[in-house]
C-alpha atoms as a PDB file:
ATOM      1  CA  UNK A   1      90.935 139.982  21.986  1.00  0.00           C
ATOM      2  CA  UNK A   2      88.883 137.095  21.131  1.00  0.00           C
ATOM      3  CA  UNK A   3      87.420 136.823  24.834  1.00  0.00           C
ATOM      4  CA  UNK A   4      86.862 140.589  24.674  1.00  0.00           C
ATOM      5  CA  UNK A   5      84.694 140.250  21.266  1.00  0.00           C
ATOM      6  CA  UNK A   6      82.898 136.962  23.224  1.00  0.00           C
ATOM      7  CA  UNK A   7      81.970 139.451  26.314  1.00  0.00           C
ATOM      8  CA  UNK A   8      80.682 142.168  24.303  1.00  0.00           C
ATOM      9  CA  UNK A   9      78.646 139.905  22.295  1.00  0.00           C
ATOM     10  CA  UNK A  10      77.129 138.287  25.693  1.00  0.00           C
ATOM     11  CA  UNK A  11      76.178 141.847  26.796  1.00  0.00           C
ATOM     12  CA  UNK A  12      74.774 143.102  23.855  1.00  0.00           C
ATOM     13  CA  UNK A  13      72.587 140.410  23.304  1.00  0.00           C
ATOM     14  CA  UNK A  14      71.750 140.911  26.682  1.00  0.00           C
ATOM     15  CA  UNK A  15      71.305 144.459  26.287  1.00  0.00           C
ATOM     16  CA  UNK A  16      68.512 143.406  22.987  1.00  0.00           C
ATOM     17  CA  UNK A  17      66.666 141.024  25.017  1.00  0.00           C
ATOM     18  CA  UNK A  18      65.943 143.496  27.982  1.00  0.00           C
ATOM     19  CA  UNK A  19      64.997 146.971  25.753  1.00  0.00           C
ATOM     20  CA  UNK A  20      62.172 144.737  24.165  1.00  0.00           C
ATOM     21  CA  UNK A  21      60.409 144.533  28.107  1.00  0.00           C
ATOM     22  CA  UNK A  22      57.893 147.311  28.865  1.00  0.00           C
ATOM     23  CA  UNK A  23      59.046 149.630  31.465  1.00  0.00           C
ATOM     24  CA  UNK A  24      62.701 150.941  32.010  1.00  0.00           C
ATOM     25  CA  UNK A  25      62.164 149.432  35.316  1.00  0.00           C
ATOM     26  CA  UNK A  26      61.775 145.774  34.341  1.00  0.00           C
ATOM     27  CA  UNK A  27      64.597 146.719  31.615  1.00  0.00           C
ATOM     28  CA  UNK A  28      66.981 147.776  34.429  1.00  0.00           C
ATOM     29  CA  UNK A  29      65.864 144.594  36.841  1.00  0.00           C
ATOM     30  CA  UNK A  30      66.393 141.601  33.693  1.00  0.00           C
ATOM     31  CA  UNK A  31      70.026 143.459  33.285  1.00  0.00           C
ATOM     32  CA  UNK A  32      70.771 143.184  36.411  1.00  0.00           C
ATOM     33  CA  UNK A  33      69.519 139.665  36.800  1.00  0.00           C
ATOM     34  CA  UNK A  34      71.419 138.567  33.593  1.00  0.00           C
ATOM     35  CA  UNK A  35      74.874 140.407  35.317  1.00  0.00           C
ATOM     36  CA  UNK A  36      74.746 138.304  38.527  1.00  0.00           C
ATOM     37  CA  UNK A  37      74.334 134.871  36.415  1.00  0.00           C
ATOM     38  CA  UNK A  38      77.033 135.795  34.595  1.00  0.00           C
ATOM     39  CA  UNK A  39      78.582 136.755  37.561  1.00  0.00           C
ATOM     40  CA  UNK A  40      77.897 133.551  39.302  1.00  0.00           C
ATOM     41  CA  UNK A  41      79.154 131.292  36.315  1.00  0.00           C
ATOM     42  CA  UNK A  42      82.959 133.326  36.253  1.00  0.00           C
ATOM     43  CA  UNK A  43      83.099 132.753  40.276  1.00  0.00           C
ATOM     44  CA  UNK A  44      82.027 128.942  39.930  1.00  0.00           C
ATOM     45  CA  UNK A  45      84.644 128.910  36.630  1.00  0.00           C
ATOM     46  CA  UNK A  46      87.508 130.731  38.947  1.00  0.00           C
ATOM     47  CA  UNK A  47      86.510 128.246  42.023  1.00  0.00           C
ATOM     48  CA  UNK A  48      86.901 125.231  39.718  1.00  0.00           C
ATOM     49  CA  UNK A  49      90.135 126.519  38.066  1.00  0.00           C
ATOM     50  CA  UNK A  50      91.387 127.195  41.509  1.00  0.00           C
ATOM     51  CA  UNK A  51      90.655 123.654  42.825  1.00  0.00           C
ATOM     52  CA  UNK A  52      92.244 122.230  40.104  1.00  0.00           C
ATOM     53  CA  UNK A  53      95.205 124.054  40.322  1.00  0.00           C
ATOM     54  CA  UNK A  54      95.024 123.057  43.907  1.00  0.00           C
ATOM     55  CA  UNK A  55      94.856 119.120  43.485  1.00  0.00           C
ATOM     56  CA  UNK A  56      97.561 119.128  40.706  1.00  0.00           C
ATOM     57  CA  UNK A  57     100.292 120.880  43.578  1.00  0.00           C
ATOM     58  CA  UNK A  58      99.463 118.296  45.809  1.00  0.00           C
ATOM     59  CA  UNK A  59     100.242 115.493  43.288  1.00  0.00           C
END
């Protein structure tokens, strides 16, 4: 639940930061932007996770 709370709070802060830009169409772009970082940072998170997991089997 907590991680839930945590995502929605990402978003809408998000969400704040981009209605304050001029057009819809700079509004729409920064959103988009912000959802491939945070994009980016779960792949590198599940990549690192992943290795890990990796290395500790072949121990």
């Amino acid at each position: 639940m907590q991680t839930i709370i945590r995502c929605e709070l990402v978003i809408n802060e998000a969400l704040r930061f981009t209605l304050m830009l001029d057009t819809p169409d700079e509004q729409i772009n920064e959103f988009i932007r912000f959802l491939e970082n945070i994009l980016d940072v779960i792949e590198f998170i599940m990549q690192s996770k992943n290795t890990r997991d990796f290395i500790h089997e072949m121990n």
